[in-house]
PDB file of N, CA and C in Angstrom:
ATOM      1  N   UNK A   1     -17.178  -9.176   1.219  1.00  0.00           N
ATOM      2  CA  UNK A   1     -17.832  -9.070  -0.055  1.00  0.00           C
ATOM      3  C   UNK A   1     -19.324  -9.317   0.126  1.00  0.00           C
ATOM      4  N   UNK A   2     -19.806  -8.483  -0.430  1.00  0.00           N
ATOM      5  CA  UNK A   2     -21.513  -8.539   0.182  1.00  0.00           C
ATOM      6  C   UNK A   2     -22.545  -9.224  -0.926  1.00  0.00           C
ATOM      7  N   UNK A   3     -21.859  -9.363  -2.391  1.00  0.00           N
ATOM      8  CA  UNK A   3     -22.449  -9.891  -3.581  1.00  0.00           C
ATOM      9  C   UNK A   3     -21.836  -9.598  -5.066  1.00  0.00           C
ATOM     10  N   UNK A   4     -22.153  -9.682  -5.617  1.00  0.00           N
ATOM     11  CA  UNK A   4     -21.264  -9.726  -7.146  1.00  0.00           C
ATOM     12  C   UNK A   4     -21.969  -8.200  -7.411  1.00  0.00           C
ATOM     13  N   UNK A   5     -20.862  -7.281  -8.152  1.00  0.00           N
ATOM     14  CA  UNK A   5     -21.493  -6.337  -8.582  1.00  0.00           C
ATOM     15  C   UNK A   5     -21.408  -5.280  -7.315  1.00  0.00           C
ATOM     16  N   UNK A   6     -20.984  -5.451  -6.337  1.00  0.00           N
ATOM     17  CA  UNK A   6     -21.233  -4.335  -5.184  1.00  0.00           C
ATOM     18  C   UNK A   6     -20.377  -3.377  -5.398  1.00  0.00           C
ATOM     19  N   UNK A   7     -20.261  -1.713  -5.490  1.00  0.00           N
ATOM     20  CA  UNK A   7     -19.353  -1.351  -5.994  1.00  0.00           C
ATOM     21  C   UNK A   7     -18.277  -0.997  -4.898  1.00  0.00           C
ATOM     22  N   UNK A   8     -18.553  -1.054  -4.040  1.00  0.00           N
ATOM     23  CA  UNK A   8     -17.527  -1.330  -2.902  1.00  0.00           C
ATOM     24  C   UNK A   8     -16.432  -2.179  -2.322  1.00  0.00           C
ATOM     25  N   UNK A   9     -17.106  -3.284  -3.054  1.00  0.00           N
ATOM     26  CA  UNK A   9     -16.342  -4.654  -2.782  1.00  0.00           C
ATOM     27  C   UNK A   9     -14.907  -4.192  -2.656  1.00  0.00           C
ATOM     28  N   UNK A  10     -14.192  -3.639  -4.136  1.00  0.00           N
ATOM     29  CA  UNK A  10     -12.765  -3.440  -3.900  1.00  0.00           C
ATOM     30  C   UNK A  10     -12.288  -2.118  -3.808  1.00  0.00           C
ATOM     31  N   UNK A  11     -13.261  -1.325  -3.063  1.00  0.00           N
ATOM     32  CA  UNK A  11     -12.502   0.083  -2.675  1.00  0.00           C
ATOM     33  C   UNK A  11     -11.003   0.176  -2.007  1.00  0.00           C
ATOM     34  N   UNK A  12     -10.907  -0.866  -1.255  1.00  0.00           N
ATOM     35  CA  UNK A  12      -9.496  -0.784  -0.684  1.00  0.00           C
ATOM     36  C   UNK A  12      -8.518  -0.807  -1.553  1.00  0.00           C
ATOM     37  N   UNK A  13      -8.450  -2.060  -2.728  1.00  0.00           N
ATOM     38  CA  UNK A  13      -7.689  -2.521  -3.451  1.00  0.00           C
ATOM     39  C   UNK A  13      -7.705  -1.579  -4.652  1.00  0.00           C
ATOM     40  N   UNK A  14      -8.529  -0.968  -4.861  1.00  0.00           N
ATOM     41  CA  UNK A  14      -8.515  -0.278  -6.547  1.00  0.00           C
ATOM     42  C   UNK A  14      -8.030   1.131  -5.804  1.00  0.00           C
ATOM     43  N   UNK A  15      -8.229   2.045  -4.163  1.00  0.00           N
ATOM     44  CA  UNK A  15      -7.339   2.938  -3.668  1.00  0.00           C
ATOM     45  C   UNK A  15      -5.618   2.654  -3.823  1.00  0.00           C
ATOM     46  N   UNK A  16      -5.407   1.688  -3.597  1.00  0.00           N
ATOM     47  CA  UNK A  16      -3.880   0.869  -3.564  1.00  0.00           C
ATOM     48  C   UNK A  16      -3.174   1.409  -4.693  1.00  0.00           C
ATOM     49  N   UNK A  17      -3.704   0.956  -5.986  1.00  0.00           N
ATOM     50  CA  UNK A  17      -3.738   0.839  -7.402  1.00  0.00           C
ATOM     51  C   UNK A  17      -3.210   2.420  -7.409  1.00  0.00           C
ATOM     52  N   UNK A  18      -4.617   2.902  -6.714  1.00  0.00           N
ATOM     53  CA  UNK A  18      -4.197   4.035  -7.972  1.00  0.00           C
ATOM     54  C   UNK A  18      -3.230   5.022  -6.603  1.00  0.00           C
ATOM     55  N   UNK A  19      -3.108   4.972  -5.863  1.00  0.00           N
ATOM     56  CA  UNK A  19      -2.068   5.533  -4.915  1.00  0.00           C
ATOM     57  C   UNK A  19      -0.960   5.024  -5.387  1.00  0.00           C
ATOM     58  N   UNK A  20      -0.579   3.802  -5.987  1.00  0.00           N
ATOM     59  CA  UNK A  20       1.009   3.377  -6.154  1.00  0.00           C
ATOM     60  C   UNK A  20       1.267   4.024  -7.539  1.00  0.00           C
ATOM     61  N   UNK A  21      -0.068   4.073  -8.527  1.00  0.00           N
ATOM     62  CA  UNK A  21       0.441   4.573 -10.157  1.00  0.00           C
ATOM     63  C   UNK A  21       0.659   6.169 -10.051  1.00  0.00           C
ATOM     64  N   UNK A  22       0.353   6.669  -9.226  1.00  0.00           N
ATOM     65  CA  UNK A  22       0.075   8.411  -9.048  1.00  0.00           C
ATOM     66  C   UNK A  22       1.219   8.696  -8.191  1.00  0.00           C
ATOM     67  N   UNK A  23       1.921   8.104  -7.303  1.00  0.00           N
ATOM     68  CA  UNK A  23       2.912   8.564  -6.280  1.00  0.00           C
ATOM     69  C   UNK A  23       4.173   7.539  -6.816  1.00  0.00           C
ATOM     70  N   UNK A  24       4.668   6.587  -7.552  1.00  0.00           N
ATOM     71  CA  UNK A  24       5.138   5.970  -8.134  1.00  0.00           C
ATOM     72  C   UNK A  24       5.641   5.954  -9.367  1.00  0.00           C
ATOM     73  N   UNK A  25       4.544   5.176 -10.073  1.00  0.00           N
ATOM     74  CA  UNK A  25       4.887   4.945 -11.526  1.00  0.00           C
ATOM     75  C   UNK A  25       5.371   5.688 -12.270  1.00  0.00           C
ATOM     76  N   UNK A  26       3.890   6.778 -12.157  1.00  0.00           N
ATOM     77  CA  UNK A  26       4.056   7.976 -13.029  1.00  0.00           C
ATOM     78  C   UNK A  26       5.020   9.312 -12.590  1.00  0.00           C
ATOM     79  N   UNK A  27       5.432   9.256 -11.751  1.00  0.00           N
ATOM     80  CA  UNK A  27       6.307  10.025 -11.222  1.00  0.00           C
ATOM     81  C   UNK A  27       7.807   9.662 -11.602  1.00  0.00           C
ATOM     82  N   UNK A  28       8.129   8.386 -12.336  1.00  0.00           N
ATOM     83  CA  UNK A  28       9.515   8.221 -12.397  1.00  0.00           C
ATOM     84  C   UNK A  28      10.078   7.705 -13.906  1.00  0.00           C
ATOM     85  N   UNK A  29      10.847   7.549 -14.512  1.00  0.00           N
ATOM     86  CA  UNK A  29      11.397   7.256 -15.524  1.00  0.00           C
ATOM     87  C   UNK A  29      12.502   5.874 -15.467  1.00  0.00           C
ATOM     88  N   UNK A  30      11.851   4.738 -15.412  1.00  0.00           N
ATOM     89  CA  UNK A  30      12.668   3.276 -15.307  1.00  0.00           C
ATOM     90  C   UNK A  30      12.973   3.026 -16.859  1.00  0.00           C
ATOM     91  N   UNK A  31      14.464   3.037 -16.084  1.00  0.00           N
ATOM     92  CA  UNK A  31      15.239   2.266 -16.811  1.00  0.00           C
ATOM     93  C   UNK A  31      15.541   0.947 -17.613  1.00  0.00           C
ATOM     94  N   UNK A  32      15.169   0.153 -16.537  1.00  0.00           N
ATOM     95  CA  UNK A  32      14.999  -1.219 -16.830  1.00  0.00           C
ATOM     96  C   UNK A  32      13.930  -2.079 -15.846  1.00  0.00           C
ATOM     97  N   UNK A  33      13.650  -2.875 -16.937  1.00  0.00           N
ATOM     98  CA  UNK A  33      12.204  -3.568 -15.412  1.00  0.00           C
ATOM     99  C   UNK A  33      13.306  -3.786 -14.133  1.00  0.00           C
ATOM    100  N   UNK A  34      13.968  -4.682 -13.723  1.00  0.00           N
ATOM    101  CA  UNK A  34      14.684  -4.886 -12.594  1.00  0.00           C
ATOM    102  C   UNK A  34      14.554  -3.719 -11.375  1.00  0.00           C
ATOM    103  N   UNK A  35      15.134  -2.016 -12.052  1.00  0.00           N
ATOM    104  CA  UNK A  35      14.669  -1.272 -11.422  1.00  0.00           C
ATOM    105  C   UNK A  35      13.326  -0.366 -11.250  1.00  0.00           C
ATOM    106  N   UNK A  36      12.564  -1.289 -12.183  1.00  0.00           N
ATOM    107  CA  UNK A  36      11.091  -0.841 -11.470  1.00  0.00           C
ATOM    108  C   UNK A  36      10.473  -1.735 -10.936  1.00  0.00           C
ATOM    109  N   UNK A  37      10.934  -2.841 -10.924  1.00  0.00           N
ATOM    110  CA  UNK A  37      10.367  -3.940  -9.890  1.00  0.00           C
ATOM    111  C   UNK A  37      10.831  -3.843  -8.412  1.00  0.00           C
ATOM    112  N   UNK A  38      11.913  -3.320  -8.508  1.00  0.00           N
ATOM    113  CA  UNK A  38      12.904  -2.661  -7.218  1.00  0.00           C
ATOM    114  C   UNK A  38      11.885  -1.281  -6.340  1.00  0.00           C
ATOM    115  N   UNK A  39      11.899  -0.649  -7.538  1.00  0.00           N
ATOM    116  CA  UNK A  39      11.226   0.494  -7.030  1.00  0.00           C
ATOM    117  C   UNK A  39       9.885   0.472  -6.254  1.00  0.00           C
ATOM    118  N   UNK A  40       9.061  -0.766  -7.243  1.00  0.00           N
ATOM    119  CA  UNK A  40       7.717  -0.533  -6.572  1.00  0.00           C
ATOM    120  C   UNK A  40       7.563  -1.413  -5.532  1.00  0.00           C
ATOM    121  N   UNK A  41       8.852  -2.509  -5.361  1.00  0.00           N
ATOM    122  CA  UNK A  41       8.932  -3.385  -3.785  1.00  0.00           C
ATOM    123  C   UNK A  41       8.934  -2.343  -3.357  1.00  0.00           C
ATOM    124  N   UNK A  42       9.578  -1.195  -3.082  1.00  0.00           N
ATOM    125  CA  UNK A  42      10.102  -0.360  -2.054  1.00  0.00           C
ATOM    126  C   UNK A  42       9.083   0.107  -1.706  1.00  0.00           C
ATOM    127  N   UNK A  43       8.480   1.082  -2.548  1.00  0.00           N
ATOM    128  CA  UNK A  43       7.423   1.293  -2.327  1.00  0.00           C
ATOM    129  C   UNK A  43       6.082   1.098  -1.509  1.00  0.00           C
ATOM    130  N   UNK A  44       6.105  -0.797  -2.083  1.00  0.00           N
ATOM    131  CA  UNK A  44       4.846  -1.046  -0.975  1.00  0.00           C
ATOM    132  C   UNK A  44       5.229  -1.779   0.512  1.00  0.00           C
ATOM    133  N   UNK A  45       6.584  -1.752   0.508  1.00  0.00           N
ATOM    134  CA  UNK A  45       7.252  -1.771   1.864  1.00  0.00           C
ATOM    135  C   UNK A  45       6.652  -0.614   2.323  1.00  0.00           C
ATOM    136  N   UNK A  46       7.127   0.576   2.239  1.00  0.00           N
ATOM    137  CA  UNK A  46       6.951   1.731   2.978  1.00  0.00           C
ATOM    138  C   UNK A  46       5.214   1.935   2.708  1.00  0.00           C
ATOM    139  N   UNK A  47       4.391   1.564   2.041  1.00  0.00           N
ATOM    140  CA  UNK A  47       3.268   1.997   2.057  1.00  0.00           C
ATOM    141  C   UNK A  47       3.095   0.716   3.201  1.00  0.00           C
ATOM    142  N   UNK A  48       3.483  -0.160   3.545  1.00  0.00           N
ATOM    143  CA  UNK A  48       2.598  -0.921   4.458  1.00  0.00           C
ATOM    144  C   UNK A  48       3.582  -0.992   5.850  1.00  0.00           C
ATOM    145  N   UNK A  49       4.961  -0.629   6.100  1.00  0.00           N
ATOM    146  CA  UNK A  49       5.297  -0.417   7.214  1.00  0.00           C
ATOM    147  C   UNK A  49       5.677   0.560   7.719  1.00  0.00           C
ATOM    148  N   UNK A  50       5.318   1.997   6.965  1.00  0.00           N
ATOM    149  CA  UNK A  50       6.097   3.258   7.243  1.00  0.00           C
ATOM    150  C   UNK A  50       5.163   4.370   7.263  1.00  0.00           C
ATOM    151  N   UNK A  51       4.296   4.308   5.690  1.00  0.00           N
ATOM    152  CA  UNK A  51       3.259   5.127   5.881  1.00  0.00           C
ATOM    153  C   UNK A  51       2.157   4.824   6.836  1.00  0.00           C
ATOM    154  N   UNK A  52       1.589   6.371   7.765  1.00  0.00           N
ATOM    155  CA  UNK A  52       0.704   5.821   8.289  1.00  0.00           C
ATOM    156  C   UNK A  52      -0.572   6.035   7.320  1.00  0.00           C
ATOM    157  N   UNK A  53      -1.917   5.522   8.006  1.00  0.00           N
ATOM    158  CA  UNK A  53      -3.258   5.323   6.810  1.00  0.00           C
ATOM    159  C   UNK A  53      -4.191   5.882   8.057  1.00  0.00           C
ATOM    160  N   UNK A  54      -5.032   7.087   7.796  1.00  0.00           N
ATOM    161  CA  UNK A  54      -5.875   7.314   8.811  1.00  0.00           C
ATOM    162  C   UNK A  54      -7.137   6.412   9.024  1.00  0.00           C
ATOM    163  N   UNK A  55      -7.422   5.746   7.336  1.00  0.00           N
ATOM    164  CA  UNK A  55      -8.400   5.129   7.797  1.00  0.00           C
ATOM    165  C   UNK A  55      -8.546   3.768   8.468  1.00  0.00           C
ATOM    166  N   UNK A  56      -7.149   3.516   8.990  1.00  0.00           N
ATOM    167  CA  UNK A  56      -7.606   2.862  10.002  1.00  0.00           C
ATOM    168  C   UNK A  56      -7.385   2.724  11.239  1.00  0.00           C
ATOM    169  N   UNK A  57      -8.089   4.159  12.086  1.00  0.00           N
ATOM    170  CA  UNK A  57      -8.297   4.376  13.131  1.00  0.00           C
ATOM    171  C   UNK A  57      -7.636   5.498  13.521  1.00  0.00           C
ATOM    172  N   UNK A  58      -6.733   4.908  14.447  1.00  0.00           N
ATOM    173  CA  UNK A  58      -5.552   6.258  14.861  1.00  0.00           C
ATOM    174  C   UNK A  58      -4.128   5.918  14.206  1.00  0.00           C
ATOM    175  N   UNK A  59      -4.327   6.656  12.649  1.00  0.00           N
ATOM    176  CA  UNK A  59      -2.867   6.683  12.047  1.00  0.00           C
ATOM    177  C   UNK A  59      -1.666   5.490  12.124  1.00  0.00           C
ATOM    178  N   UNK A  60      -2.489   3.994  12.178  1.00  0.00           N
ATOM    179  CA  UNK A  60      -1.518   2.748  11.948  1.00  0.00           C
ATOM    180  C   UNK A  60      -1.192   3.041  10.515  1.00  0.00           C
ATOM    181  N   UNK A  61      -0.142   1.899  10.650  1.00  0.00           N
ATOM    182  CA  UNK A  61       0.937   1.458   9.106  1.00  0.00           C
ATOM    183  C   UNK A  61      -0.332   0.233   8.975  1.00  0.00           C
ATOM    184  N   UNK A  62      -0.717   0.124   7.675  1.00  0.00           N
ATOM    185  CA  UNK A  62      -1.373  -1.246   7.705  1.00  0.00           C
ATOM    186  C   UNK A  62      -0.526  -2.735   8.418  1.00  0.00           C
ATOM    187  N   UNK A  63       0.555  -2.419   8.372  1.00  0.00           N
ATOM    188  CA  UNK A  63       1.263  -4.093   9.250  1.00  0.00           C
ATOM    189  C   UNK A  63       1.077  -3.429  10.848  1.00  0.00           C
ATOM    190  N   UNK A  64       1.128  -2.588  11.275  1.00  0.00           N
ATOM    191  CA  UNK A  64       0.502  -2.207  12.686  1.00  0.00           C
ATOM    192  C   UNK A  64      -0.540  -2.814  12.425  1.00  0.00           C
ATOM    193  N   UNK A  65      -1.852  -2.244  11.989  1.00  0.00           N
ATOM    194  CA  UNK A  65      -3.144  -2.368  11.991  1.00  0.00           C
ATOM    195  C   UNK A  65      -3.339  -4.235  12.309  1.00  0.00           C
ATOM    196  N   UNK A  66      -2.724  -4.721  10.923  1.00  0.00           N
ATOM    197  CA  UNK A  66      -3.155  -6.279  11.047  1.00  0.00           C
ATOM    198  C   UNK A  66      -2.553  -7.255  11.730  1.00  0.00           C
ATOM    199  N   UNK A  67      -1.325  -6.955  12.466  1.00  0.00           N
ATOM    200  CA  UNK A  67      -0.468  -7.548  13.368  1.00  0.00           C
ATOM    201  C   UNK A  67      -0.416  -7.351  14.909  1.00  0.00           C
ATOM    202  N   UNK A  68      -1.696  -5.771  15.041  1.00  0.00           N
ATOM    203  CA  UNK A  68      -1.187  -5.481  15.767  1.00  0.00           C
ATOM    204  C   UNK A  68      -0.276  -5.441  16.887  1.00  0.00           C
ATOM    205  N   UNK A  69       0.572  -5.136  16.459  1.00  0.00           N
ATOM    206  CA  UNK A  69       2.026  -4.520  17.085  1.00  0.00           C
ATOM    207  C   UNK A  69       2.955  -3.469  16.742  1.00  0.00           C
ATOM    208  N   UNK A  70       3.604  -2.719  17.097  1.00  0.00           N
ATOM    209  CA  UNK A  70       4.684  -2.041  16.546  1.00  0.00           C
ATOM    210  C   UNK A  70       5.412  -2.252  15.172  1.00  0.00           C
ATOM    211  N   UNK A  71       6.113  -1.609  14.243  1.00  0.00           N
ATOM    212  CA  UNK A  71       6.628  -2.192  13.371  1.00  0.00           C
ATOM    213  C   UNK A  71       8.046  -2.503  14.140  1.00  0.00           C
ATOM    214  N   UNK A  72       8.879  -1.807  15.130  1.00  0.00           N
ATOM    215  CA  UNK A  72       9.845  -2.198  15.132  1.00  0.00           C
ATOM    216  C   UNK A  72       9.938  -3.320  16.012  1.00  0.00           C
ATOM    217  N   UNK A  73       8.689  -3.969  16.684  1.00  0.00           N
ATOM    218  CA  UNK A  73       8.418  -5.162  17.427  1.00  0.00           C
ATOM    219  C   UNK A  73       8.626  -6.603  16.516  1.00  0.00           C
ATOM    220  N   UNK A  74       8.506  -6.307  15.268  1.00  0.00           N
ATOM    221  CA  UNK A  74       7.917  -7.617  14.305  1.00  0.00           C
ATOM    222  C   UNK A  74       9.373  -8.553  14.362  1.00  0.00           C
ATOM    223  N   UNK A  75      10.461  -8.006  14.171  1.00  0.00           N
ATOM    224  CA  UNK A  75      11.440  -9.001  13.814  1.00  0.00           C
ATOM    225  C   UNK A  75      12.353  -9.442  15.654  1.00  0.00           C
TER     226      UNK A  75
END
């Protein structure tokens, strides 16, 4: 964070946002919260151990990136 007001500060986090409401939310019809609380765990499971993200580097899963290791190394 470089200062209050930077408009960069949360580019990562406000990309997140709107990648989970656009490929997610709005794409589905829940039933009941339970299964949309279900849904969007799933979700950011696979957005952080399945999908890869180019921007960081050569096509890691973000839990690659910050662990670096394999995902199927972790457990």
């Amino acid at each position: 964070m470089d200062g209050k007001g930077r408009v960069i500060d949360n580019i990562f986090v406000e990309r997140f946002w709107r990648t989970l409401k656009y490929e997610e939310v709005y794409t589905k019809c829940y039933e009941t919260v339970a299964e949309c609380r279900a849904s969007i765990g799933e979700f950011i499971r696979k957005y952080n151990e399945v999908r890869l993200h180019q921007s960081l580097g050569v096509y890691d899963t973000p839990f690659e990136a910050y662990y670096q290791l394999p995902v199927g190394a972790a457990c």
